[in-house]
Protein backbone atom coordinates (compact mmCIF):
# COMPACT_ATOMS: atom_id res chain seq x y z
CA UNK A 1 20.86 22.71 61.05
CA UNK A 2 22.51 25.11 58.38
CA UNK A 3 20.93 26.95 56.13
CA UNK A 4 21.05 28.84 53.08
CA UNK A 5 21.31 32.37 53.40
CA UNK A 6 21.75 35.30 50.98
CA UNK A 7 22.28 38.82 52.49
CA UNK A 8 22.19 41.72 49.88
CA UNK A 9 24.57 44.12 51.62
CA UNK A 10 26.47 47.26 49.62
CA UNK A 11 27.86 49.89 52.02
CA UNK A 12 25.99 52.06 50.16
CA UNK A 13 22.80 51.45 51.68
CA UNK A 14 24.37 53.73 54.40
CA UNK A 15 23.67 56.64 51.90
CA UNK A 16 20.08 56.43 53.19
CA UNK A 17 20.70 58.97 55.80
CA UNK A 18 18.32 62.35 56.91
CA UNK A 19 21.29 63.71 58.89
CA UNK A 20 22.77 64.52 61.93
CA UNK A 21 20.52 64.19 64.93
CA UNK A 22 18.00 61.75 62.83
CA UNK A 23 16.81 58.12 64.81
CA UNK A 24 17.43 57.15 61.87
CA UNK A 25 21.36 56.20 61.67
CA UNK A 26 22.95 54.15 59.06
CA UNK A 27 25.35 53.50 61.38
CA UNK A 28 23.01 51.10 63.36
CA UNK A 29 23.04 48.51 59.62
CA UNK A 30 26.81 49.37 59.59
CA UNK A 31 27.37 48.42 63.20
CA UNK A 32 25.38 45.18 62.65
CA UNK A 33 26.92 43.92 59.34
CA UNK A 34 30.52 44.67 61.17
CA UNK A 35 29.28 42.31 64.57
CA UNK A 36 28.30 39.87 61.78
CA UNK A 37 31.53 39.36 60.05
CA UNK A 38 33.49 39.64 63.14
CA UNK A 39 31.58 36.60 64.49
CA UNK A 40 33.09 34.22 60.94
CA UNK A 41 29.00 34.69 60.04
CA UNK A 42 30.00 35.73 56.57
CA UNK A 43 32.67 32.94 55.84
CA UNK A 44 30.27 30.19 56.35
CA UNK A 45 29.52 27.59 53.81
CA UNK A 46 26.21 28.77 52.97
CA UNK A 47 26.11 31.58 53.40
CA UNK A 48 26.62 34.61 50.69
CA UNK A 49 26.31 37.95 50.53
CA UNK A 50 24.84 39.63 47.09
CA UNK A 51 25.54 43.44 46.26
CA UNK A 52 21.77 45.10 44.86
CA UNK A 53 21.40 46.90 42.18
CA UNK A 54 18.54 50.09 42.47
CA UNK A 55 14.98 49.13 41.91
CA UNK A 56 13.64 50.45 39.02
CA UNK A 57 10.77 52.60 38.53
CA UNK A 58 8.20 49.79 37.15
CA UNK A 59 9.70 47.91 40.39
CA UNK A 60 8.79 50.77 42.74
CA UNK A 61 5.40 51.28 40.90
CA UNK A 62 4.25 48.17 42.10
CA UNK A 63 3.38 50.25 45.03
CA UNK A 64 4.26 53.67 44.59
CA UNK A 65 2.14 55.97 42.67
CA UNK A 66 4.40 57.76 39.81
CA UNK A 67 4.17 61.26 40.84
CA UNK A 68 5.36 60.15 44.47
CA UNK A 69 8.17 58.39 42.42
CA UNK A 70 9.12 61.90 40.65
CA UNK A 71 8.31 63.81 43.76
CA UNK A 72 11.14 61.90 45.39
CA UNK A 73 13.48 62.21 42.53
CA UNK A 74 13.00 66.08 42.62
CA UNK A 75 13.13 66.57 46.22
CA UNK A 76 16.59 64.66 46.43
CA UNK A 77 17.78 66.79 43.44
CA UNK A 78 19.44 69.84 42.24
CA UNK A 79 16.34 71.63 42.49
CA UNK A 80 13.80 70.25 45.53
CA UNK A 81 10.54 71.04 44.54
CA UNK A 82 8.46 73.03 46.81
CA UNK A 83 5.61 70.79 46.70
CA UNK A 84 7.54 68.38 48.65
CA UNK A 85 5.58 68.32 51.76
CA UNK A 86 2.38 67.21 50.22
CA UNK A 87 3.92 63.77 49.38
CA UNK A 88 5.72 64.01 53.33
CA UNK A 89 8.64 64.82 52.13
CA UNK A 90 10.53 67.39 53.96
CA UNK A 91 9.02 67.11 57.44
CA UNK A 92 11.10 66.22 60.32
CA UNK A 93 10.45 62.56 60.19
CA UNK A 94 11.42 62.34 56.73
CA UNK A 95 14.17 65.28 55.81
CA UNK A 96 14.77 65.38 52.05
CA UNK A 97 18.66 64.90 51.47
CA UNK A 98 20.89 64.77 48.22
CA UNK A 99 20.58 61.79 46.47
CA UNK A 100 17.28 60.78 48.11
CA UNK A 101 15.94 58.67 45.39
CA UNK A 102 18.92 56.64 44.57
CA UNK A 103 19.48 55.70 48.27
CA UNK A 104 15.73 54.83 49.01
CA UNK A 105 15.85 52.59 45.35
CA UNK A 106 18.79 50.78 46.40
CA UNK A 107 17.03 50.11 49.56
CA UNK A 108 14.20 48.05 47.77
CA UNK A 109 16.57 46.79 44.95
CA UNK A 110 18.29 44.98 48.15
CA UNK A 111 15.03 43.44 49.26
CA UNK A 112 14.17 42.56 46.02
CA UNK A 113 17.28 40.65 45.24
CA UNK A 114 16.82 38.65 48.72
CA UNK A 115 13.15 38.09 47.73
CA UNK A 116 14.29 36.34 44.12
CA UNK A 117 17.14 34.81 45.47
CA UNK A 118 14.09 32.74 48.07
CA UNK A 119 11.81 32.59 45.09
CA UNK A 120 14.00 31.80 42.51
CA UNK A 121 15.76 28.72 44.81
CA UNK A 122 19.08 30.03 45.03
CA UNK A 123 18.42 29.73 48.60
CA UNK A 124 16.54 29.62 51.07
CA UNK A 125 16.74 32.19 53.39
CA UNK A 126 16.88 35.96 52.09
CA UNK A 127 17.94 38.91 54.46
CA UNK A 128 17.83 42.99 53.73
CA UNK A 129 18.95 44.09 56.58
CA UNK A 130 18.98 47.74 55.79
CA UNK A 131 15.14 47.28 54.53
CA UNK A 132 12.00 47.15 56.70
CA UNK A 133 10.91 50.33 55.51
CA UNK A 134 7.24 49.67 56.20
CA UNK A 135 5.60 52.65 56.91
CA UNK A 136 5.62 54.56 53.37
CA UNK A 137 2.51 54.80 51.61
CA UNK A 138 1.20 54.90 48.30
CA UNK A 139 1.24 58.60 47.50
CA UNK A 140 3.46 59.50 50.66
CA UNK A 141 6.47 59.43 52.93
CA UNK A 142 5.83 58.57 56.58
CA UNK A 143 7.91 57.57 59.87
CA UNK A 144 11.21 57.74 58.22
CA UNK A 145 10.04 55.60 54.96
CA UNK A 146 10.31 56.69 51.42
CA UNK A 147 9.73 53.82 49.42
CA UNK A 148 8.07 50.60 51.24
CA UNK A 149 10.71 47.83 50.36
CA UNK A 150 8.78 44.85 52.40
CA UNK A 151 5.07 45.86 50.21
CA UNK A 152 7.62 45.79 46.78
CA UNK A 153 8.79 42.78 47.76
CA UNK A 154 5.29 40.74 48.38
CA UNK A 155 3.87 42.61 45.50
CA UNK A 156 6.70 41.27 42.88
CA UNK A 157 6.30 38.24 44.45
CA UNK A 158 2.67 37.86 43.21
CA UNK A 159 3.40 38.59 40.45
CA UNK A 160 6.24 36.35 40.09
CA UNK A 161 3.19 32.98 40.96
CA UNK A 162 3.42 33.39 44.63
CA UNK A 163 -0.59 32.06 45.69
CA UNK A 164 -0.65 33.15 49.27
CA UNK A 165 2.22 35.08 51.10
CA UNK A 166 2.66 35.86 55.16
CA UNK A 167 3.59 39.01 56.57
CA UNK A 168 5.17 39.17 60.28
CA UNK A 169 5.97 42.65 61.67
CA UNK A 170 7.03 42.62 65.21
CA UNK A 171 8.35 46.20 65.10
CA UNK A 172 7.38 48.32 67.64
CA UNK A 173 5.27 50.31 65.54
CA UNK A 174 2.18 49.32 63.43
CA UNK A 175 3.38 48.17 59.97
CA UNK A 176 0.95 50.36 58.49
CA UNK A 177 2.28 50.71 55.28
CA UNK A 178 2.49 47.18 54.48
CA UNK A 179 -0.87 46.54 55.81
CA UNK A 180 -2.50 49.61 53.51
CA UNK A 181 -0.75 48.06 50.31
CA UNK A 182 -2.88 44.69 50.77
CA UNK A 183 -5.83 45.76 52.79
CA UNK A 184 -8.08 43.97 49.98
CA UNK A 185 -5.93 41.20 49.04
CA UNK A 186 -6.86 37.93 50.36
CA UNK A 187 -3.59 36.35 48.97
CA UNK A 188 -1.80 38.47 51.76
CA UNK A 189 -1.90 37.79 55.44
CA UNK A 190 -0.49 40.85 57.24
CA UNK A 191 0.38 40.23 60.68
CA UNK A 192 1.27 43.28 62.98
CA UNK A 193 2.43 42.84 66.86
CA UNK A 194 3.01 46.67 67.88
CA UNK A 195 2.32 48.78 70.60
CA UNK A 196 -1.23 50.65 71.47
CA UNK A 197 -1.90 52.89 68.83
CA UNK A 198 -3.89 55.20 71.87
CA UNK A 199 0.31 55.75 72.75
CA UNK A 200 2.44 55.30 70.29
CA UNK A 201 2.70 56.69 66.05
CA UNK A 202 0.93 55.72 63.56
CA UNK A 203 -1.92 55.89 65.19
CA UNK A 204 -3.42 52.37 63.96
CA UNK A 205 -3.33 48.61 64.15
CA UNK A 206 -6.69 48.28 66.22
CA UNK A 207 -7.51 44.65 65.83
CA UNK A 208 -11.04 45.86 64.15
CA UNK A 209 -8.66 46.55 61.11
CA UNK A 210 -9.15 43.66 59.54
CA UNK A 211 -8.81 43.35 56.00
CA UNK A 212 -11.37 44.75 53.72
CA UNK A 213 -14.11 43.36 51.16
CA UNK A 214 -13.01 39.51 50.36
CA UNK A 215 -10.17 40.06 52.37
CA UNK A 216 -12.15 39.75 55.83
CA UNK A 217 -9.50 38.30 58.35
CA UNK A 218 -6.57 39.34 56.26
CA UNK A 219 -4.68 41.90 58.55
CA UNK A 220 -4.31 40.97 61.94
CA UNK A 221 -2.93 43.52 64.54
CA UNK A 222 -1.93 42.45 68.31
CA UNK A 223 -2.14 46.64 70.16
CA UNK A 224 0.21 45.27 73.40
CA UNK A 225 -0.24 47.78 75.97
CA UNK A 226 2.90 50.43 76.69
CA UNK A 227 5.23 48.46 79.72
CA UNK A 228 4.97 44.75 77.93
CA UNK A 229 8.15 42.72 78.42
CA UNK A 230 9.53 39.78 77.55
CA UNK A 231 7.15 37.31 78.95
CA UNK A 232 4.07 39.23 77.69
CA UNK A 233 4.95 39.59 74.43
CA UNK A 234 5.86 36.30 73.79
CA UNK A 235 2.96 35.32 75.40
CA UNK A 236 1.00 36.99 72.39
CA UNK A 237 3.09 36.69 69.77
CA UNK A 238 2.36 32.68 70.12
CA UNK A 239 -0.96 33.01 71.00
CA UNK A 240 -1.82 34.65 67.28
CA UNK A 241 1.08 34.03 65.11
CA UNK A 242 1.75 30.39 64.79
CA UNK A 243 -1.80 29.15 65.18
CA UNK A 244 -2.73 31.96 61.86
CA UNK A 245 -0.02 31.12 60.23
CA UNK A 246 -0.75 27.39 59.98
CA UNK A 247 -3.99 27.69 58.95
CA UNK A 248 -3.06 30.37 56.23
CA UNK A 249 -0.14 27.96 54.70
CA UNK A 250 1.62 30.62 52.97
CA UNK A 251 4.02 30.23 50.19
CA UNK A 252 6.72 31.97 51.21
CA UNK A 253 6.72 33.85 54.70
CA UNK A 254 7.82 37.48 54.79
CA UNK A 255 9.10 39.16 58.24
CA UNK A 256 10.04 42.39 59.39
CA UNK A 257 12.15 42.96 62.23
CA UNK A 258 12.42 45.77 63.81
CA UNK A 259 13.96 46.08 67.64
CA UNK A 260 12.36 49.43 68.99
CA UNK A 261 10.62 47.09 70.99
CA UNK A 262 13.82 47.27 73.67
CA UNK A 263 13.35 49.15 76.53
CA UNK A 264 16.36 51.43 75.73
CA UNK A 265 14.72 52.62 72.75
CA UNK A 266 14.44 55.93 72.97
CA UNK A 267 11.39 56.03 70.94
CA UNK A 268 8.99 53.55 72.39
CA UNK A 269 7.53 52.21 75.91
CA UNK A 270 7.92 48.05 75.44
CA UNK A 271 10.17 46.59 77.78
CA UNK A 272 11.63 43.77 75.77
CA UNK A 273 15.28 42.13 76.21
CA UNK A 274 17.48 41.27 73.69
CA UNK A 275 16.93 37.42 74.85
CA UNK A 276 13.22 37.79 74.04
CA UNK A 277 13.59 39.51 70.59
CA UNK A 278 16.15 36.31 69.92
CA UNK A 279 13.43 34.05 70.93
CA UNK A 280 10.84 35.91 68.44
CA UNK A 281 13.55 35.05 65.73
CA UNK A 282 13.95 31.76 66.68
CA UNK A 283 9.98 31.15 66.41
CA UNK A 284 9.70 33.10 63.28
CA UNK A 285 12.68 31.04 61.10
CA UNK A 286 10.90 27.78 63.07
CA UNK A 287 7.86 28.78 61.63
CA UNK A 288 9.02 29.35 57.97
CA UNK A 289 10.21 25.89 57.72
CA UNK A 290 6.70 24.33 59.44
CA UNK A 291 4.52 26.64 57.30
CA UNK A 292 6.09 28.09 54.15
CA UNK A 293 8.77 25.23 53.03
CA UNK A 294 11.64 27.04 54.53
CA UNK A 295 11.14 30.42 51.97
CA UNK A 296 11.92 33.23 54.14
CA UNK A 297 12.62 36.85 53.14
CA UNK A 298 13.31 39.02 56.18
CA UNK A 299 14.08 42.67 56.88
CA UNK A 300 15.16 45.30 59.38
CA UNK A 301 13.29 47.94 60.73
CA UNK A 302 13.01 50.61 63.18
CA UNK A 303 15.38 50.64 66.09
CA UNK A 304 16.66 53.41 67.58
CA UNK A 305 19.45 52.42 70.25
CA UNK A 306 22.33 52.07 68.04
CA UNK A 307 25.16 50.33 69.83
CA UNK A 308 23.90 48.24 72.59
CA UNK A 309 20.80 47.00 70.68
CA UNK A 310 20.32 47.09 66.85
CA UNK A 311 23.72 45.42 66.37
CA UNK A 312 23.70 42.66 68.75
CA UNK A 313 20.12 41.44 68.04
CA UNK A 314 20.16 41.78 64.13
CA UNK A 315 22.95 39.76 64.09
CA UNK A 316 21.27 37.21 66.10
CA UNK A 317 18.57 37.27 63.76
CA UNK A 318 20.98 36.78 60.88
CA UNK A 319 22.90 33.58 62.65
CA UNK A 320 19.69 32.17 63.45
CA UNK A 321 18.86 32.32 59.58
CA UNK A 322 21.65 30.76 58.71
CA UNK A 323 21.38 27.87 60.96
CA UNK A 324 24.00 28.90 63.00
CA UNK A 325 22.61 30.14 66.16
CA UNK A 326 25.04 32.54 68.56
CA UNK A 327 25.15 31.27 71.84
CA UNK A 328 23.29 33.58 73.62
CA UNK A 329 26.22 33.96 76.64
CA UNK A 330 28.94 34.27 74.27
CA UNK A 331 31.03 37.41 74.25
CA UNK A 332 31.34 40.48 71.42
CA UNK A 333 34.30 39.80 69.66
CA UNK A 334 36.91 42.56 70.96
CA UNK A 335 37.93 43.94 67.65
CA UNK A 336 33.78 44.77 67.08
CA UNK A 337 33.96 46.65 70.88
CA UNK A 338 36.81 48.26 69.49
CA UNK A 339 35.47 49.25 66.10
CA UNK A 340 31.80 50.50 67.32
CA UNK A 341 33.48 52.35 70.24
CA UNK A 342 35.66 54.17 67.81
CA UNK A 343 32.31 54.81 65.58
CA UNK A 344 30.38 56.02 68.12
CA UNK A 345 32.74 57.24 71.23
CA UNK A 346 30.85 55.08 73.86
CA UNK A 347 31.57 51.53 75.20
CA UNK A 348 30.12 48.64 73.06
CA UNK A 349 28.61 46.20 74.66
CA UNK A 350 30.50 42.88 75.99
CA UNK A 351 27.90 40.08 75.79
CA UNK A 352 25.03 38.91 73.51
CA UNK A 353 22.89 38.48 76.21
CA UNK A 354 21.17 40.55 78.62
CA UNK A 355 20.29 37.40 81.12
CA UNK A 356 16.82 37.46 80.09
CA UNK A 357 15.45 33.30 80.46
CA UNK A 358 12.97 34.24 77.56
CA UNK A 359 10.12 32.47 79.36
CA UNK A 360 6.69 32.79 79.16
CA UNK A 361 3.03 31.54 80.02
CA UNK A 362 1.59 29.81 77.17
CA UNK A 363 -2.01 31.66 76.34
CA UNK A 364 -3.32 27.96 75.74
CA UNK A 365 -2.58 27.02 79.21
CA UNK A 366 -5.00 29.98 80.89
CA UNK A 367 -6.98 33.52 79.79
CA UNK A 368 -6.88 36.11 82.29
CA UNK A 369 -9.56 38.22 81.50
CA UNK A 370 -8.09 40.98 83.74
CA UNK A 371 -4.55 41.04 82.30
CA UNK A 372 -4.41 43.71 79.75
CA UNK A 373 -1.66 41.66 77.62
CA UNK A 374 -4.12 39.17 77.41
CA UNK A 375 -7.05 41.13 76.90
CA UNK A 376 -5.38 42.43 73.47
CA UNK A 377 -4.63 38.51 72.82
CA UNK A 378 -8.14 38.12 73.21
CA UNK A 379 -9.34 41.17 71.24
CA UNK A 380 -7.06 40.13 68.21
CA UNK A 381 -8.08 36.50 68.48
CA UNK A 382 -11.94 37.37 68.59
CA UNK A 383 -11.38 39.60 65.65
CA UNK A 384 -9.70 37.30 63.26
CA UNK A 385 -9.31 33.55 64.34
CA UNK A 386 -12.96 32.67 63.04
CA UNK A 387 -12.48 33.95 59.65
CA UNK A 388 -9.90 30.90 59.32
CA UNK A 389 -11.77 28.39 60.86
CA UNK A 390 -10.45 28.72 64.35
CA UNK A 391 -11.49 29.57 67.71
CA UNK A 392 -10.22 32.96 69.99
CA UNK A 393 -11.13 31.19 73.53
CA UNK A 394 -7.82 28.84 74.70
């Protein structure tokens, strides 16, 4: 069925941008937004699309210490300060560039205004497709994050009444960041499927990270071994993520998308399709109806291959969340294969679809204690599941 959807979009969030050479291209949110308005997605009854204004500094401090928050402004200045690369700024992950501040602001300002929008009821679905930004900590820039828009966003809304909110981060990487920010919170439930941390940066999301003090069973982290595809990953990702979430019963779920979990990514070693990481959207905007009344807020992330991936799946994600589903078979429109091939002097890709089926074993159905998929199911399950009543063995 249709649904409500407001996307806070400004082509200015393409002014978050460390350069030539960087992963990190705007042009991947560009590409996207284009696929998405070539497809009608934007003329739909329904659906609107909300230009941000820049978080402010009380905003940003919900998370941010205030000398990170000058520390930013200087580096992006007329006159970069040298102590830059004690708050990670200026390293090759995170390059300080002109304007720095104002772009990374506008960035959480445009999460923030999808995250009211849910709250507020002006709809029900809320997308920032240029956020996701979930590695940046407290005091520090890290894996191409400056400010952490998703942590912004669940902080303001606790303080805006919110009792108990859900955070799902299927990027490839641990959502680290996000996880840090409510580590001690038991009104947060941060959920993290990511690849092994023994292969892959940050470095973390063992499922012994837990959630400290009265938080015990608060962050949950699935480590899927380097080489999962499709049908392993959705094996886990239902096997925790459904199950937690309906015994959490948060009030508003929270979801960060990112698609380095392709196996083009340059970056990472899963081996998902574009047909699975449809799927995980599917079950993740299913889920937000069963569990959290429909309030969904959800985000970009990392992904890295810029024309045949980011585009085509984030605008899957942002049909699906507006009840409007692409048929996975149908064609790119030709104008869009036109437009990204003139962006990016390669051929854009002519389907939606990569022929995946999207199927997969149900964990319920069968633990094989020698599968190493399922051994991290099991890990994660052991780990957590008791400390909300329910029980890691199928």
């Amino acid at each position: 069925m249709p649904c409500t959807l407001l996307v806070a979009w400004d082509e200015r969030l393409a002014a978050y941008d460390f350069g030539p050479g960087h992963p990190l291209a705007p042009v991947r949110v560009e590409l996207t937004m284009e696929l998405a308005r070539a497809f009608g997605l934007f003329d739909q009854a329904g659906v609107t699309i909300e230009r941000p204004a820049l978080a402010c500094d009380a905003e940003l401090e919900l998370v941010h210490d205030p000398r990170y928050i000058a520390a930013v402004r200087r580096a992006g200045g007329s006159l970069p300060d040298a102590s830059a690369l004690s708050f990670g700024l200026g390293t090759g992950d995170d390059p300080v560039f002109a304007g720095m501040h104002e772009a990374s602001a506008l960035v959480v300002g445009a999460t923030l205004a999808a995250a009211r929008a849910v709250w507020n009821g002006q709809t029900e679905h809320g997308a920032s497709i240029a956020g996701g930004l979930h590695h940046a900590m407290r005091g520090k820039a890290s894996g191409f994050c400056v400010y952490n828009d998703p942590a912004i966003a669940i902080a303001w809304l606790l303080a805006a009444g919110a009792e108990r909110i859900a955070y799902v981060d299927i990027d490839v990487h641990h959502g680290d960041g996000v996880q840090a920010a409510f580590y001690d919170d038991p009104r947060v439930l941060t959920i993290s499927l990511h690849e092994s941390p023994a292969t892959l940066f940050p470095g973390t999301g063992r499922p012994s990270e837990t959630g400290g003090g009265a938080a015990a069973g608060s962050a949950v982290n699935v480590a899927l071994p380097a080489g999962t595809g499709d049908a392993g990953w959705l094996r886990a990702f239902h096997a925790v993520v459904p199950p937690l979430l309906r015994a959490f019963r948060p009030a508003i779920l929270v979801s960060q998308h990112g698609c380095d979990t392709h196996w083009l990514d340059p970056l990472a070693d899963l081996q998902l399709t574009i047909d699975a990481q449809r799927a995980a959207h599917v079950a993740i905007h299913g889920l937000a109806h069963t569990v959290a009344g429909g309030r969904w807020l959800l985000t970009g992330g990392g992904g890295y291959e810029l024309l045949q991936v980011v585009p085509r799946t984030w605008t899957h994600l942002l049909a699906e969340a507006a009840g409007r589903p692409i048929v996975p078979t149908a064609p790119t429109p030709a104008a869009w294969r036109e437009y990204a091939a003139g962006r990016t002097g390669r051929q854009a890709p002519e389907l939606m679809t990569e022929g995946s089926a999207g199927q997969y074993a149900s964990f319920e159905s069968g633990y094989d204690p020698a599968d190493p998929v399922d051994q991290a199911i099991m890990a994660t399950r052991t780990a957590v599941f008791p400390e909300h009543g329910l029980t890691p063995l199928p």
